[in-house]
C-alpha atoms as a PDB file:
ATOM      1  CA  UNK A   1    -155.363 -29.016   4.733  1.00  0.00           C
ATOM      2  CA  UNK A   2    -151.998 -29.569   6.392  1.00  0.00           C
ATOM      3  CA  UNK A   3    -148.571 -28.731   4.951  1.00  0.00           C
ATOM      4  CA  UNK A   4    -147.112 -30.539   1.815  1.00  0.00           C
ATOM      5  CA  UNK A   5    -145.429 -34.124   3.206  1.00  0.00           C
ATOM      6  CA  UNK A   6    -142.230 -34.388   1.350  1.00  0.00           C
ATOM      7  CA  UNK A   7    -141.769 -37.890   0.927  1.00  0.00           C
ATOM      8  CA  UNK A   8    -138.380 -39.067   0.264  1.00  0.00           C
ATOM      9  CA  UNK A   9    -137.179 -35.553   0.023  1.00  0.00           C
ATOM     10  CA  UNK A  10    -133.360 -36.651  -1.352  1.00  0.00           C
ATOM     11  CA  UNK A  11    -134.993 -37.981  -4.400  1.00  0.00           C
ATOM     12  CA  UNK A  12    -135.367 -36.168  -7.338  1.00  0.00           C
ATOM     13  CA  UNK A  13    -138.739 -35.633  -8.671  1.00  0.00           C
ATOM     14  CA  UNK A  14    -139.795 -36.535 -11.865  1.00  0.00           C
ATOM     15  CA  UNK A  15    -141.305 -33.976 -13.460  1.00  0.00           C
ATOM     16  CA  UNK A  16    -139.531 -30.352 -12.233  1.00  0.00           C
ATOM     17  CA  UNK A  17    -141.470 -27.726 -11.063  1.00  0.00           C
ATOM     18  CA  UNK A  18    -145.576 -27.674 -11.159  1.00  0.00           C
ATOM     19  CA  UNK A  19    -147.086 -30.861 -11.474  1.00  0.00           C
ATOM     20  CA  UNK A  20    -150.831 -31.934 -11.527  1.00  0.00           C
ATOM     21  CA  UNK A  21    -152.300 -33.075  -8.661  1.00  0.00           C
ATOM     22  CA  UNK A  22    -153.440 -36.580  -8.395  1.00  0.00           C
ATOM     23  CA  UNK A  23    -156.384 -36.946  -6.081  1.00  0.00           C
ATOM     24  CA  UNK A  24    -156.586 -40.602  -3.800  1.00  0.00           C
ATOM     25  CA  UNK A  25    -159.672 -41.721  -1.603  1.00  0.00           C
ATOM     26  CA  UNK A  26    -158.081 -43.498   1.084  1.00  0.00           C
ATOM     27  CA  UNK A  27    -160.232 -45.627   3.502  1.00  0.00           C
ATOM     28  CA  UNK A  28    -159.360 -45.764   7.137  1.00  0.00           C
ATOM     29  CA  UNK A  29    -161.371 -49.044   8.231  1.00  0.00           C
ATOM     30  CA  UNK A  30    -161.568 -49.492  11.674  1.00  0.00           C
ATOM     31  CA  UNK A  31    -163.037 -52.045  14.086  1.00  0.00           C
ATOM     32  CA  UNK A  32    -164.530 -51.782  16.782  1.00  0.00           C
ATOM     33  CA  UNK A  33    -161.453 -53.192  19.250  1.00  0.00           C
ATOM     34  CA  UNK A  34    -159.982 -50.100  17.783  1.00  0.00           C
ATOM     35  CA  UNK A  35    -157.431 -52.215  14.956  1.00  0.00           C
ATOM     36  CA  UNK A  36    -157.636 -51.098  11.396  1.00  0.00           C
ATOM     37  CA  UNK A  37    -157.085 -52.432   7.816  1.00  0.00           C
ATOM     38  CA  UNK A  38    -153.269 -52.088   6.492  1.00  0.00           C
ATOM     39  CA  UNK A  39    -152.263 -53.353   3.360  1.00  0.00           C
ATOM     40  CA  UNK A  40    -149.151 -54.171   0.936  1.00  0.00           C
ATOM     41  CA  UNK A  41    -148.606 -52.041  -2.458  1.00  0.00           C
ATOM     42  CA  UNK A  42    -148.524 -55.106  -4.209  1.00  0.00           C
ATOM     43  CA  UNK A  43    -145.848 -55.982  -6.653  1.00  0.00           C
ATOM     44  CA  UNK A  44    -144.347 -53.981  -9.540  1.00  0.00           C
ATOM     45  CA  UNK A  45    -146.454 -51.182  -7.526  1.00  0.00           C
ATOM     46  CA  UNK A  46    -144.380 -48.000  -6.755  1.00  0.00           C
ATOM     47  CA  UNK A  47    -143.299 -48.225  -3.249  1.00  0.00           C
ATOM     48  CA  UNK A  48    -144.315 -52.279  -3.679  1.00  0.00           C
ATOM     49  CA  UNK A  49    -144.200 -53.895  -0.287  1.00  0.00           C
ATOM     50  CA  UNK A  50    -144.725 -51.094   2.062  1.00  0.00           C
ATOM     51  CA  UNK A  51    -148.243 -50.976   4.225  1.00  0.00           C
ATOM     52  CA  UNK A  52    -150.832 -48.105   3.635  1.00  0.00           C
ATOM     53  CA  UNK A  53    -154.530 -47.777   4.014  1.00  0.00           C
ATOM     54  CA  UNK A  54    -156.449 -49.027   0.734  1.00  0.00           C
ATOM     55  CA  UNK A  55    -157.863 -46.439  -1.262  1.00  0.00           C
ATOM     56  CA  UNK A  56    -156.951 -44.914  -4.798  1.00  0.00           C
ATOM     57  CA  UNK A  57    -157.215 -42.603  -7.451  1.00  0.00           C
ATOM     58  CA  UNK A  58    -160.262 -40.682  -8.048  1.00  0.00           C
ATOM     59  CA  UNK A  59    -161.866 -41.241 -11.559  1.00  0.00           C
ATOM     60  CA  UNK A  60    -163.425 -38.243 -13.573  1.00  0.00           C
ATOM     61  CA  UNK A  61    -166.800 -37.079 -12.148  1.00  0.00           C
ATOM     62  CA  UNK A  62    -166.411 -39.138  -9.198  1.00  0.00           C
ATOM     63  CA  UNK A  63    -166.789 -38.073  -5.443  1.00  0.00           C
ATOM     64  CA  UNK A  64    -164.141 -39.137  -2.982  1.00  0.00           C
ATOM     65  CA  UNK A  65    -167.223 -41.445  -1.335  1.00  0.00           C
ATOM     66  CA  UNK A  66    -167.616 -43.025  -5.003  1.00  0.00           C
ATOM     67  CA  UNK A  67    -163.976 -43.467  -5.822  1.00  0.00           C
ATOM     68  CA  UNK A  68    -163.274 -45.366  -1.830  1.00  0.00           C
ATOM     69  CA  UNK A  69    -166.756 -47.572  -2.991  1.00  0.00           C
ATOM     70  CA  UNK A  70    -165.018 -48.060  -6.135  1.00  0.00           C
ATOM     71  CA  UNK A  71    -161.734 -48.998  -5.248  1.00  0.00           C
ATOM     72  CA  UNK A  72    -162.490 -51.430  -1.808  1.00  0.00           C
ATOM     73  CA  UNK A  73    -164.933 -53.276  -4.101  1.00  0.00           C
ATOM     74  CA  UNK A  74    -162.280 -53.625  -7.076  1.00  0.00           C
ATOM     75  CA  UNK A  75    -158.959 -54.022  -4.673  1.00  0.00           C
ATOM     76  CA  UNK A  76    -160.251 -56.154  -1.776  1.00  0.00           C
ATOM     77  CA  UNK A  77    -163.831 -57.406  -2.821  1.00  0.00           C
ATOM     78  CA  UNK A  78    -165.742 -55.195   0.524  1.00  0.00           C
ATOM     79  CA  UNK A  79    -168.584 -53.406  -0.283  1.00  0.00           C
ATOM     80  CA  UNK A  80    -169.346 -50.076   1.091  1.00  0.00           C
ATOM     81  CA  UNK A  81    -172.273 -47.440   1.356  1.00  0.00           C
ATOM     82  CA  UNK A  82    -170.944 -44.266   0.028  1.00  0.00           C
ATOM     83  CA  UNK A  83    -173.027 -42.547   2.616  1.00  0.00           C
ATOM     84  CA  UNK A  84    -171.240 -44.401   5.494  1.00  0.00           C
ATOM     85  CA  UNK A  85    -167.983 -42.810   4.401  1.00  0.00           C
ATOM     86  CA  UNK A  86    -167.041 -40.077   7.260  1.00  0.00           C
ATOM     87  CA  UNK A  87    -164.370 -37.670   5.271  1.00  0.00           C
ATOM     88  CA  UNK A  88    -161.834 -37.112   7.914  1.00  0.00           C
ATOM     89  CA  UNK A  89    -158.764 -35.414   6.760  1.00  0.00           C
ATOM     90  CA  UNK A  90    -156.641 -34.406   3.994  1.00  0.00           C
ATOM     91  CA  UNK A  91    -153.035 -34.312   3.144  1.00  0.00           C
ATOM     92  CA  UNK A  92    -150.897 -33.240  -0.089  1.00  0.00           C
ATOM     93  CA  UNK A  93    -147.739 -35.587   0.020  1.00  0.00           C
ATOM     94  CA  UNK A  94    -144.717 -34.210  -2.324  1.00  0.00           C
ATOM     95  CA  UNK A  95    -143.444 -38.093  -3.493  1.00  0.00           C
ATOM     96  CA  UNK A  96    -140.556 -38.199  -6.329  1.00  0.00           C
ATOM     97  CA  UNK A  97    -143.422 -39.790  -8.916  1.00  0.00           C
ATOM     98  CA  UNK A  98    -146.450 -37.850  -8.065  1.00  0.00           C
ATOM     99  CA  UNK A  99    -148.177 -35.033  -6.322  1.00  0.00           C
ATOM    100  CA  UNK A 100    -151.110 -36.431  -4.720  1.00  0.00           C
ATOM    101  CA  UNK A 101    -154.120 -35.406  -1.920  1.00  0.00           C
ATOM    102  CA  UNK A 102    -155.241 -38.167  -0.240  1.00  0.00           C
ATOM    103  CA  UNK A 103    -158.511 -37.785   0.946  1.00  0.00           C
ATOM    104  CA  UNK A 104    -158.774 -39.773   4.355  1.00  0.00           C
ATOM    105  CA  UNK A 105    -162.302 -41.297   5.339  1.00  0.00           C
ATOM    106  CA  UNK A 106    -162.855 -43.273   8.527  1.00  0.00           C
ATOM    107  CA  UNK A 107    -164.758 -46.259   7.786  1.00  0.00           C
ATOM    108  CA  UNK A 108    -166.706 -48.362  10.374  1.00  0.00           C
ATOM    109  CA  UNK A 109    -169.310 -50.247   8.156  1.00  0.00           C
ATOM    110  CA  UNK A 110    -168.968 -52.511   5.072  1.00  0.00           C
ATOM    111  CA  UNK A 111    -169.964 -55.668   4.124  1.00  0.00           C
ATOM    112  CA  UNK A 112    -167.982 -58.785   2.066  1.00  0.00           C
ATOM    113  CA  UNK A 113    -164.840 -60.855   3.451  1.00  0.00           C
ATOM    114  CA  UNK A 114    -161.068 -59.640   2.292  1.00  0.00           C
ATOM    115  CA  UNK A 115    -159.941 -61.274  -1.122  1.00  0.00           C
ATOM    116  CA  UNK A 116    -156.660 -59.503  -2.274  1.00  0.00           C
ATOM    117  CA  UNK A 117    -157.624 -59.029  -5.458  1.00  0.00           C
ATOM    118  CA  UNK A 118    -154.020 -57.773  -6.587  1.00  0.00           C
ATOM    119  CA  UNK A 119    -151.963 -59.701  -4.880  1.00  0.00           C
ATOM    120  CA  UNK A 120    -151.119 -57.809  -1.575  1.00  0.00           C
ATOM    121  CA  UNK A 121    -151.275 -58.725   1.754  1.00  0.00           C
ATOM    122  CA  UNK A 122    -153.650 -57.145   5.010  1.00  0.00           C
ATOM    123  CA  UNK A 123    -152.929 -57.118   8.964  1.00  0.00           C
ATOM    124  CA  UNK A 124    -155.446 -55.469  11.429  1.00  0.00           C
ATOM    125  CA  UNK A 125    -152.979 -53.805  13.252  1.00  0.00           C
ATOM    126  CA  UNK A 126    -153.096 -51.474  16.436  1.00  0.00           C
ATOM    127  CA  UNK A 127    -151.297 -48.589  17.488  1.00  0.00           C
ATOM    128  CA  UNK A 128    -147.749 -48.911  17.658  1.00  0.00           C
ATOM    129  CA  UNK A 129    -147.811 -50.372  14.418  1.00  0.00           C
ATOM    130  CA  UNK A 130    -146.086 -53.456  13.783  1.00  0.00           C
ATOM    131  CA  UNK A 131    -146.621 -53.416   9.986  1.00  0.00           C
ATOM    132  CA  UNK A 132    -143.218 -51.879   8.513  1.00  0.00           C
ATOM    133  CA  UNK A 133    -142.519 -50.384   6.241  1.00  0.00           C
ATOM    134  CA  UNK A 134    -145.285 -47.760   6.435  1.00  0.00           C
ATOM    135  CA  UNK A 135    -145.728 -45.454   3.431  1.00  0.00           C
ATOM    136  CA  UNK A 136    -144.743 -42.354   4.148  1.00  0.00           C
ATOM    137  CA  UNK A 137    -148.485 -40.996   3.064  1.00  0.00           C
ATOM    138  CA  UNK A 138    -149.750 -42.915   6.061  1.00  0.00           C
ATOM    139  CA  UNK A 139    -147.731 -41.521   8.392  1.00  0.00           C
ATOM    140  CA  UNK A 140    -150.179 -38.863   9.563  1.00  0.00           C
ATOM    141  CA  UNK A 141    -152.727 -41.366   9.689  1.00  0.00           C
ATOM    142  CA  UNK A 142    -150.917 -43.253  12.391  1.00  0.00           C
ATOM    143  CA  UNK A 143    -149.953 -39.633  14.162  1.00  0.00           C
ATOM    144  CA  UNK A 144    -153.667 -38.705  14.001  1.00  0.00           C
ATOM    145  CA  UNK A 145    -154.998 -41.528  15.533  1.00  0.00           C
ATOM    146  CA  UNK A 146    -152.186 -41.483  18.292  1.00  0.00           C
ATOM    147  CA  UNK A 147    -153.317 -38.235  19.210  1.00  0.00           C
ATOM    148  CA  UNK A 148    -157.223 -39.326  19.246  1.00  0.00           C
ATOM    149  CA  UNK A 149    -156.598 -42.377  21.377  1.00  0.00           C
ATOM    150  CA  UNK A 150    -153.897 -40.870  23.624  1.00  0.00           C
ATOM    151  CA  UNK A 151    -151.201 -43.331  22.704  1.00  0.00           C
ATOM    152  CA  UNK A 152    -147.642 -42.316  23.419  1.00  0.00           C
ATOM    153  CA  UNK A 153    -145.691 -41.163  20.500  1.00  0.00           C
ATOM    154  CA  UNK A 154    -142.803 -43.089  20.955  1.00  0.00           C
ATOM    155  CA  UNK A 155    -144.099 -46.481  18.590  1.00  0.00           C
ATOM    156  CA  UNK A 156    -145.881 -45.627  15.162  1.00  0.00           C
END
């Protein structure tokens, strides 16, 4: 796993010192043109209104491949094979309100049209990203990707 992200680093965290970890399946869906799935945190949603890849928390007992099935069916009405999740990489990000590992999956199969089930809203977007602002969790996403497709860094 890479190094801790410190997101917002000027902002003081909530709870000082050790704090639980909060694990997040986060789907990376991508097409076959090569755009993938952003969406909004919806409203009254920490960090409401800034793009991310859908995903979230990780129920007890659960694998990451259940939790991502779980939470694209629940959040955006796609369904998805657990066994066509492809884990991809992992990052701890340091934000003021929570610890938290997101485990990244690449996603190139599922099934259902989008219905924003809470509210937010979705873009297929490309590298550079025009979707702003990014959540700073999603970052690396856009970094890894850049490096796998060759992109020039100047544009995430």
């Amino acid at each position: 796993m890479a190094d801790i992200l410190k997101a917002d680093a000027h902002l003081a965290r909530d709870v000082p010192g050790e704090r639980p970890i909060v694990d997040v399946a986060v789907g990376v869906l991508l097409q076959a043109d090569g755009r993938f799935l952003l969406t909004s945190r919806p409203a009254g949603k920490v960090y409401a209104g800034y793009w991310e890849f859908p995903g979230g928390k990780l129920e007890a007992g659960e694998s990451v491949e259940q939790a991502l099935a779980r939470e694209l069916h629940e959040e955006l009405g796609l369904d998805i094979d657990p066994a066509d999740v492809q884990r991809w990489r992992e990052q701890l990000v340091d934000y003021p309100h929570a610890l938290v590992r997101l485990h990244f999956c690449k996603l190139f199969d599922w099934r259902g049209e989008l219905q924003m089930r809470e509210g937010q809203a979705f873009v297929w977007d490309t590298l550079p990203v025009q979707a702003a602002p990014v959540l700073p969790g999603a970052l690396p996403v856009l970094e890894w990707l850049q490096a796998e497709r060759g992109v020039a860094p100047d544009g995430i």
